[in-house]
C-alpha atoms as a PDB file:
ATOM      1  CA  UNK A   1      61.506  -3.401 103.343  1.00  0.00           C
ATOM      2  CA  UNK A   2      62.731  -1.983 100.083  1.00  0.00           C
ATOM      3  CA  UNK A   3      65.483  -5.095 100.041  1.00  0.00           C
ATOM      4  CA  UNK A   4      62.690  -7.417  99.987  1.00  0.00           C
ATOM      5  CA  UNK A   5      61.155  -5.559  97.072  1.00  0.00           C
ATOM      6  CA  UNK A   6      64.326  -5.635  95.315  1.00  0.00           C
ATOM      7  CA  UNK A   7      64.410  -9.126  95.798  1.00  0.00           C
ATOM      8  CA  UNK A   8      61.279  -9.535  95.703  1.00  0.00           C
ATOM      9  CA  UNK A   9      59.324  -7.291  93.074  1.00  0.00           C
ATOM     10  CA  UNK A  10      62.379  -6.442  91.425  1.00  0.00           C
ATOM     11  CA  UNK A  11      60.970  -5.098  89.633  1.00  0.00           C
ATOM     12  CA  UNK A  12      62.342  -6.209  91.053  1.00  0.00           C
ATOM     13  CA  UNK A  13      59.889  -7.008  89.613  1.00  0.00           C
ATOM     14  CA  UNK A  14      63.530 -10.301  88.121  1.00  0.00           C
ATOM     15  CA  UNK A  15      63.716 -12.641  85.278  1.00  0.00           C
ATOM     16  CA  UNK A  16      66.467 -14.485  83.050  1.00  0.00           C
ATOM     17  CA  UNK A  17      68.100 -17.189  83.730  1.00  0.00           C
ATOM     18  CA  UNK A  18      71.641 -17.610  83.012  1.00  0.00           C
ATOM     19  CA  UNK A  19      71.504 -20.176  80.601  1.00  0.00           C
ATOM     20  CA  UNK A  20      69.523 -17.783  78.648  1.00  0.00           C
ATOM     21  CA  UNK A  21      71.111 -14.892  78.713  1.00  0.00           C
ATOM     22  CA  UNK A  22      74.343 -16.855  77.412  1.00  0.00           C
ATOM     23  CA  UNK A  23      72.183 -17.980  74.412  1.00  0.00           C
ATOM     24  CA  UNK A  24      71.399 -14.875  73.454  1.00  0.00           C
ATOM     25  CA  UNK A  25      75.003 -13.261  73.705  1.00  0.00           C
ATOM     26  CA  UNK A  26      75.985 -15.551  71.083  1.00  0.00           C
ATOM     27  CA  UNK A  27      78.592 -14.286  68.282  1.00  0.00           C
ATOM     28  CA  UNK A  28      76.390 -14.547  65.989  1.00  0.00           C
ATOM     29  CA  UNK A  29      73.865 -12.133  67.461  1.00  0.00           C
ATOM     30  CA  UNK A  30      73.955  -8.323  66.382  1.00  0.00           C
ATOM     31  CA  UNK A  31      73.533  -5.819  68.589  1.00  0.00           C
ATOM     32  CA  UNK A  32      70.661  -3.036  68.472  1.00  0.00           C
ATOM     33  CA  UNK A  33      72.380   0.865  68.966  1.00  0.00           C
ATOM     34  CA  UNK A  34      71.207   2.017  72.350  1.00  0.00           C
ATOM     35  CA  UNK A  35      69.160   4.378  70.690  1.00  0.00           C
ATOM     36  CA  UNK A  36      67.341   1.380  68.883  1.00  0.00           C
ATOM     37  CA  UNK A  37      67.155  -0.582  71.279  1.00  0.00           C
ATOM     38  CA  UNK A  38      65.289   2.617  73.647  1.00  0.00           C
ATOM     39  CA  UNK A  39      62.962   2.879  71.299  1.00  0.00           C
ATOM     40  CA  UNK A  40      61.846  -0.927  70.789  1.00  0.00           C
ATOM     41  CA  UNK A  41      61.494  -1.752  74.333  1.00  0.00           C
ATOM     42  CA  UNK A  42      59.433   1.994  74.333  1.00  0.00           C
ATOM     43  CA  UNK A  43      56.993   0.800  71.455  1.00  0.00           C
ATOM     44  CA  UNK A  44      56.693  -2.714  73.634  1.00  0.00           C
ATOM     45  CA  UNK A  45      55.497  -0.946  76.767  1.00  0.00           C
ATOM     46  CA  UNK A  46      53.782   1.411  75.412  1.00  0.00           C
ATOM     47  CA  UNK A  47      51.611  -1.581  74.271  1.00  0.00           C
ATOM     48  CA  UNK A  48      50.827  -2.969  77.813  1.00  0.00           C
ATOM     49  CA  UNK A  49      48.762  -0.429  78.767  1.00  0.00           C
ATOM     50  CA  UNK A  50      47.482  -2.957  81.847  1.00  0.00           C
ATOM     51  CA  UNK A  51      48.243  -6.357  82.865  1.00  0.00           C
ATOM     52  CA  UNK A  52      47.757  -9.260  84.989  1.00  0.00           C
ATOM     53  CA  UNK A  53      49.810 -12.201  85.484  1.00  0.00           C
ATOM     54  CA  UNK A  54      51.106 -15.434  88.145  1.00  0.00           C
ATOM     55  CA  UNK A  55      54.716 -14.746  88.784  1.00  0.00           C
ATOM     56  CA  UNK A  56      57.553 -17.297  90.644  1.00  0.00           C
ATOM     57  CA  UNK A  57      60.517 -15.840  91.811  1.00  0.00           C
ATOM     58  CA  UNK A  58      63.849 -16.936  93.171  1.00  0.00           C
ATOM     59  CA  UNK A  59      66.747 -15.067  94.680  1.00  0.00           C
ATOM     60  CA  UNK A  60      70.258 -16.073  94.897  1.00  0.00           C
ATOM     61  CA  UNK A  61      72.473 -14.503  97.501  1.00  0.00           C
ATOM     62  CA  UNK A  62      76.151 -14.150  97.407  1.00  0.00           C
ATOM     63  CA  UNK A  63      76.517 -16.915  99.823  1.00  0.00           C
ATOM     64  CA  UNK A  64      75.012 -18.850  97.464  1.00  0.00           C
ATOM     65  CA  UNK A  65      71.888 -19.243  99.196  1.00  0.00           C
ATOM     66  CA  UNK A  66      68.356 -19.397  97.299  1.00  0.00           C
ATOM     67  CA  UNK A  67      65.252 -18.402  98.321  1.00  0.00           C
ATOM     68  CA  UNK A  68      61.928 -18.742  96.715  1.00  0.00           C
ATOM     69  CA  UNK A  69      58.724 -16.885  96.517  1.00  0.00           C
ATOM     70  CA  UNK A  70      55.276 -16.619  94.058  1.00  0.00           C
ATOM     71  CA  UNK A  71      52.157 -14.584  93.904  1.00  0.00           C
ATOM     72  CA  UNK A  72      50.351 -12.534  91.564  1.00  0.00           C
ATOM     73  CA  UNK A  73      50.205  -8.728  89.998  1.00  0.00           C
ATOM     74  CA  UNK A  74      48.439  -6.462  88.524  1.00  0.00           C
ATOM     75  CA  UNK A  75      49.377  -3.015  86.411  1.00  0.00           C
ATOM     76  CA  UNK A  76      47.885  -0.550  84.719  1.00  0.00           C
ATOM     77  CA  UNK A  77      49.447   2.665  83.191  1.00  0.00           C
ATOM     78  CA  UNK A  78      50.180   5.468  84.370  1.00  0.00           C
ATOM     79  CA  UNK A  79      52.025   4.040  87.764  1.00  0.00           C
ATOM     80  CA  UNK A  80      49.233   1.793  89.339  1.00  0.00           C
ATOM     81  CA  UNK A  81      50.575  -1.396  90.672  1.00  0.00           C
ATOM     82  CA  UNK A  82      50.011  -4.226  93.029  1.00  0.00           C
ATOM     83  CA  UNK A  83      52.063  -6.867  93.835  1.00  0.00           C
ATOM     84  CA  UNK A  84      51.529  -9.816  96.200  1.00  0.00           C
ATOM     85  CA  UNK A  85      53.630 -12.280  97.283  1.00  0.00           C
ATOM     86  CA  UNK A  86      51.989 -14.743  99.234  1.00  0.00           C
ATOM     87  CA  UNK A  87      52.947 -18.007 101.264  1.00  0.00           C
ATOM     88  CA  UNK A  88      55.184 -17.515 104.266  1.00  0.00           C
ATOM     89  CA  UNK A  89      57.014 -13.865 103.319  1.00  0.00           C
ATOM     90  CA  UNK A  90      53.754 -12.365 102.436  1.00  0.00           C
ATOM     91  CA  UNK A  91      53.922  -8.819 101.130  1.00  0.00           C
ATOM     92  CA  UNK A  92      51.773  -6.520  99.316  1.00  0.00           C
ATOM     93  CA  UNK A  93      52.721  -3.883  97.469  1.00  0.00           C
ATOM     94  CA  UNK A  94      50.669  -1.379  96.176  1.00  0.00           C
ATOM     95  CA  UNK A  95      50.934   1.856  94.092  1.00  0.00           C
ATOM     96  CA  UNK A  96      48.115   4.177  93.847  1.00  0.00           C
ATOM     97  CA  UNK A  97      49.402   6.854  90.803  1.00  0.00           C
ATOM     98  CA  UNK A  98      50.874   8.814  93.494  1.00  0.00           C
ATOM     99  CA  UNK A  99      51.578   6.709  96.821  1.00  0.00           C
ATOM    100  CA  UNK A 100      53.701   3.332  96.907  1.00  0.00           C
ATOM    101  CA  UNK A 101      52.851   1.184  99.914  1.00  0.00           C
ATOM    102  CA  UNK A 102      54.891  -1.822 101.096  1.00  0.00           C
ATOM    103  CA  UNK A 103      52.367  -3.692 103.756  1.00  0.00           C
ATOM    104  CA  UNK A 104      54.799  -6.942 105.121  1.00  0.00           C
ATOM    105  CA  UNK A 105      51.999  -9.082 106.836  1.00  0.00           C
ATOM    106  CA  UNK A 106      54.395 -10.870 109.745  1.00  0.00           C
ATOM    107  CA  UNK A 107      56.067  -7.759 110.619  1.00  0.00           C
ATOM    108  CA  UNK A 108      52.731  -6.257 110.673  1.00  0.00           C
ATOM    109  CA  UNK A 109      54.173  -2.509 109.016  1.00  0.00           C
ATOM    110  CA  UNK A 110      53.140  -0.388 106.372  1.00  0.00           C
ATOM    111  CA  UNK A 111      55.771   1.499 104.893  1.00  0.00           C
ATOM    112  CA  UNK A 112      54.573   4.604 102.616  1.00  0.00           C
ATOM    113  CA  UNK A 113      56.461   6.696 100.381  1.00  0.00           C
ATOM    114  CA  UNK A 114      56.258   8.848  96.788  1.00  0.00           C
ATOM    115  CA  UNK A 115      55.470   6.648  93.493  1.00  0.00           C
ATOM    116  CA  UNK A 116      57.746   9.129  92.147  1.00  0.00           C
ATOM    117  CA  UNK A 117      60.501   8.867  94.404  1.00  0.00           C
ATOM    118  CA  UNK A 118      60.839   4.834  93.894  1.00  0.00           C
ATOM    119  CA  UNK A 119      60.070   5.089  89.809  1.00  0.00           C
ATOM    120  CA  UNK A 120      64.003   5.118  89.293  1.00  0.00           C
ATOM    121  CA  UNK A 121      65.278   2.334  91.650  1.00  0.00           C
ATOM    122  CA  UNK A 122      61.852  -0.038  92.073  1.00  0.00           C
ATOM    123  CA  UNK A 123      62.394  -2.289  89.090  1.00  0.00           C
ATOM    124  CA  UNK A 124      58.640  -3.383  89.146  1.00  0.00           C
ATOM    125  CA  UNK A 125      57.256  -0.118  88.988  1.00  0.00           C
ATOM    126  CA  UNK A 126      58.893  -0.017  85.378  1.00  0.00           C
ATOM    127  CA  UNK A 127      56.157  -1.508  83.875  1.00  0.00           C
ATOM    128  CA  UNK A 128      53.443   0.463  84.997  1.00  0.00           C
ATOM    129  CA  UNK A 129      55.384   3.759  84.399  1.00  0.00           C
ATOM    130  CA  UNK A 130      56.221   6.057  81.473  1.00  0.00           C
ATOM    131  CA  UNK A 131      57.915   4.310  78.948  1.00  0.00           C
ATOM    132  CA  UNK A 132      59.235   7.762  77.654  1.00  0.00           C
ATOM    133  CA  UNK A 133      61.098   8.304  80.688  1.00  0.00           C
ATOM    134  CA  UNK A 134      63.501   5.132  80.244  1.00  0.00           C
ATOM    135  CA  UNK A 135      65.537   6.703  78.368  1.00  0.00           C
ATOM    136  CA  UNK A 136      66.542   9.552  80.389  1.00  0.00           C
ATOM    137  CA  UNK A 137      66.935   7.314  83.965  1.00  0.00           C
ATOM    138  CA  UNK A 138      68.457   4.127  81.967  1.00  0.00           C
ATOM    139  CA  UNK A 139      71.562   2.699  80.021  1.00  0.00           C
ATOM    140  CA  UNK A 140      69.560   0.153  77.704  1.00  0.00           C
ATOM    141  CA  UNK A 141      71.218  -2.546  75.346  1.00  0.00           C
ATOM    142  CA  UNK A 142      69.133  -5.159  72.867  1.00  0.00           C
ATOM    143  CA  UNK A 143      72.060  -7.359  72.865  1.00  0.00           C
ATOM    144  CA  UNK A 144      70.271  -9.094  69.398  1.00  0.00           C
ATOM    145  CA  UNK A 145      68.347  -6.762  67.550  1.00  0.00           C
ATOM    146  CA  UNK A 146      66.443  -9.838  66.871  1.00  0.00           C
ATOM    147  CA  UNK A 147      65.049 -10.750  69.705  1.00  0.00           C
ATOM    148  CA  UNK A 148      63.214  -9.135  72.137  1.00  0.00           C
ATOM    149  CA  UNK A 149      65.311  -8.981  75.213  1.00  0.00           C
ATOM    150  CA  UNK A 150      67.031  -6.027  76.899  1.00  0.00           C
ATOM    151  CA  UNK A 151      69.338  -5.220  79.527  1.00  0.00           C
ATOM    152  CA  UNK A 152      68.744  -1.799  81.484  1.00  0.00           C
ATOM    153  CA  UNK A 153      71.574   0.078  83.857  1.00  0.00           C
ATOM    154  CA  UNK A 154      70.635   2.667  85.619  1.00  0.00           C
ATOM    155  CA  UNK A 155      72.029   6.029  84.885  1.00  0.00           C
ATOM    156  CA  UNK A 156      71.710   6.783  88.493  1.00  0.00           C
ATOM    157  CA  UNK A 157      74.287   6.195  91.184  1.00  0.00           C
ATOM    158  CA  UNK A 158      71.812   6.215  93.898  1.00  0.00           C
ATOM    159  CA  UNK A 159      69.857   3.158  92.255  1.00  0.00           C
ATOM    160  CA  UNK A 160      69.683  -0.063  94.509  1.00  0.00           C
ATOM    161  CA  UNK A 161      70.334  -2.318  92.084  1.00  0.00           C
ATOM    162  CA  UNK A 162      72.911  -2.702  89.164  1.00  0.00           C
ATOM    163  CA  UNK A 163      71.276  -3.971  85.893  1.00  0.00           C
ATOM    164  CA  UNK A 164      67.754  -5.499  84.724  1.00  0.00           C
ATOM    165  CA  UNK A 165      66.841  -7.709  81.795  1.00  0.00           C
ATOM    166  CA  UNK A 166      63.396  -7.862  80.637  1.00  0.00           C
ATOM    167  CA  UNK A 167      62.091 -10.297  77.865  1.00  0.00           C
ATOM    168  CA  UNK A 168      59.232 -10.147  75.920  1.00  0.00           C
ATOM    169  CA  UNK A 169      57.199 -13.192  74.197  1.00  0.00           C
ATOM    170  CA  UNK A 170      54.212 -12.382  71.441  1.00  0.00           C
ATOM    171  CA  UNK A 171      54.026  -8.609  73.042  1.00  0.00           C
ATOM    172  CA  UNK A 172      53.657  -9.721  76.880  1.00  0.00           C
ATOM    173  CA  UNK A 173      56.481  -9.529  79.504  1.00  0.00           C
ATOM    174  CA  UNK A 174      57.553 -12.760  80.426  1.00  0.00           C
ATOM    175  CA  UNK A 175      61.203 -12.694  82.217  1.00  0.00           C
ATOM    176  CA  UNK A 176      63.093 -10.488  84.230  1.00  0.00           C
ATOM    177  CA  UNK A 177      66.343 -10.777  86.349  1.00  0.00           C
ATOM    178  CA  UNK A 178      67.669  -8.376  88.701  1.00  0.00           C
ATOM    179  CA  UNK A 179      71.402  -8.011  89.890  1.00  0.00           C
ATOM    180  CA  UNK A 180      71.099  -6.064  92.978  1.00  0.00           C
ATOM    181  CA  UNK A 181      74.039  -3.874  95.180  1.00  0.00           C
ATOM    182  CA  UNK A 182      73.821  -6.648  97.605  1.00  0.00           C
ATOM    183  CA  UNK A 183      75.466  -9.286  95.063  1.00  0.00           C
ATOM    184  CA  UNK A 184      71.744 -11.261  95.136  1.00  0.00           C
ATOM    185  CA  UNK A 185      70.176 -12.131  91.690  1.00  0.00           C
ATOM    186  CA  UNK A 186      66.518 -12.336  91.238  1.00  0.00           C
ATOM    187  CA  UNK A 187      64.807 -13.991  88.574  1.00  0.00           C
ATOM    188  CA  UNK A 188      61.093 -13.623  88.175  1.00  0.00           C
ATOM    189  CA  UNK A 189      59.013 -15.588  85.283  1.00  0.00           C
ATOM    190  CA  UNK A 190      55.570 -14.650  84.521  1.00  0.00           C
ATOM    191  CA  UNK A 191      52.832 -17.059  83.730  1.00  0.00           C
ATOM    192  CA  UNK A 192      48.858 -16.739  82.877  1.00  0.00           C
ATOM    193  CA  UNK A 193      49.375 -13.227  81.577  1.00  0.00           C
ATOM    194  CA  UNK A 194      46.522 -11.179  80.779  1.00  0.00           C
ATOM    195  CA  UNK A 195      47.296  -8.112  78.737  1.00  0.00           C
ATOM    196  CA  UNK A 196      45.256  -4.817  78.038  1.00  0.00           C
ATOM    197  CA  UNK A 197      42.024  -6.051  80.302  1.00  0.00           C
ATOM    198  CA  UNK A 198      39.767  -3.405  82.162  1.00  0.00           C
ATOM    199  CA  UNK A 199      41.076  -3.645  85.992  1.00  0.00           C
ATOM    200  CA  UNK A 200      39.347  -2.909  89.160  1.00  0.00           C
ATOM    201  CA  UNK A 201      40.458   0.389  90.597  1.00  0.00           C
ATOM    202  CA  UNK A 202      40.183  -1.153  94.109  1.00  0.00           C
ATOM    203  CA  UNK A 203      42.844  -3.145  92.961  1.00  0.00           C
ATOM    204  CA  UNK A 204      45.589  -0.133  93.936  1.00  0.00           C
ATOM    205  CA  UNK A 205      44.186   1.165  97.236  1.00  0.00           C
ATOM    206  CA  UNK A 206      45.375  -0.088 100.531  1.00  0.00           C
ATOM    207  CA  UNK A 207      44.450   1.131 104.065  1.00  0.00           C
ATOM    208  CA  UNK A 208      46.774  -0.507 106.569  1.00  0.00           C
ATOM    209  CA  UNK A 209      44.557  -2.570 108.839  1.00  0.00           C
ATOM    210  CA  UNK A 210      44.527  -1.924 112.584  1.00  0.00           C
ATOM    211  CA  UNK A 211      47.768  -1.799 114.469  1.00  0.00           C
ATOM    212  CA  UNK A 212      49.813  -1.717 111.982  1.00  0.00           C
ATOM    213  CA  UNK A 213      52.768   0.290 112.258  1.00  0.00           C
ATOM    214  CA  UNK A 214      53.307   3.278 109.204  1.00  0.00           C
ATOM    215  CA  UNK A 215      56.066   4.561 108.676  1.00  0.00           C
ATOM    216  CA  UNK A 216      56.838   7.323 106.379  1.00  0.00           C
ATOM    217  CA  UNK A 217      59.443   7.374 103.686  1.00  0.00           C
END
């Protein structure tokens, strides 16, 4: 179910296009120091302490084959999360502080595991999670010191994807894109973002509904 998260939230939740990325990796463009560049994208999270927001998503395979999804999320620090993709691959997603659930509507399964076990490989669960702690589990490049986008690599070889670009606008996450192990590439834009607003703490609890299969990660 994960694999649809990667595509899917990834983090992933998943967000820069090409053409943009190749902008920004102009000549003229100076680099930040990794150090630098840790601590800008730190002081930038650190500022969305919750958020809501629309999000469209698209996935490219390595066969060249594209797939589309949209929904909404919600986040608010420390590690609360939900993410729901709706229209024909509905999912929810859902992270409680301390549980992650994955609830995928058609197959009708709830799959349940440790918050802190996905923190390092779920690329969505970045934003609700320490920013303090990016340092230690990521690789992460400002490419222009100028401009807030940045590349992470996980430090981990375990990790189920290979890189992650975030970019902010006025403060608020806006872009992502997501280079997975499979060879698929995700790009997520966010829209009608909402940043710092009291949320609902309904909005993280799930209880699978009846008949639903758990199973236990």
């Amino acid at each position: 179910m994960l694999k649809q998260v990667t595509t899917s939230v990834s983090i992933a939740v998943l967000l820069m296009s090409a053409p943009l990325i190749t902008s920004i990796a102009t000549a003229q463009a100076k680099p930040a120091s990794e150090a630098t560049a840790s601590k800008n994208l730190n002081n930038l999270l650190i500022n969305v302490k919750s958020m809501s927001a629309d999000f469209s998503q698209s996935t490219k395979t390595a066969k060249s084959t594209n797939r589309s999804f949209s929904g909404t999320m919600v986040m608010q620090r420390p590690n609360n999360f939900r993410w729901h993709t709706t229209g024909n691959a509905e999912q929810l997603v859902i992270a409680d502080g301390h549980t992650l659930w994955i609830y995928d509507k058609d197959l009708q399964q709830a799959t349940r595991q440790s918050v802190n076990s996905q923190m390092g490989d779920t690329p969505a669960l970045l934003l609700s999670g320490d920013p303090a702690k990016i340092a230690a589990n990521f690789k992460v490049t400002q490419p222009d010191v100028n401009k807030n986008y940045y590349v992470l690599q996980p430090k981990s070889s375990n990790a189920n994807f290979k890189s992650l670009s975030l970019s902010f606008s006025h403060g608020n996450p806006v872009m992502m894109v997501l280079n997975d192990n499979l060879g698929q590439t995700t790009n997520i834009k966010f829209s009608n973002v909402k940043r710092n607003m009291n949320v609902e703490a309904s909005q993280f609890t799930f209880s699978p509904p009846k008949g639903v299969d758990v199973i236990d990660q």
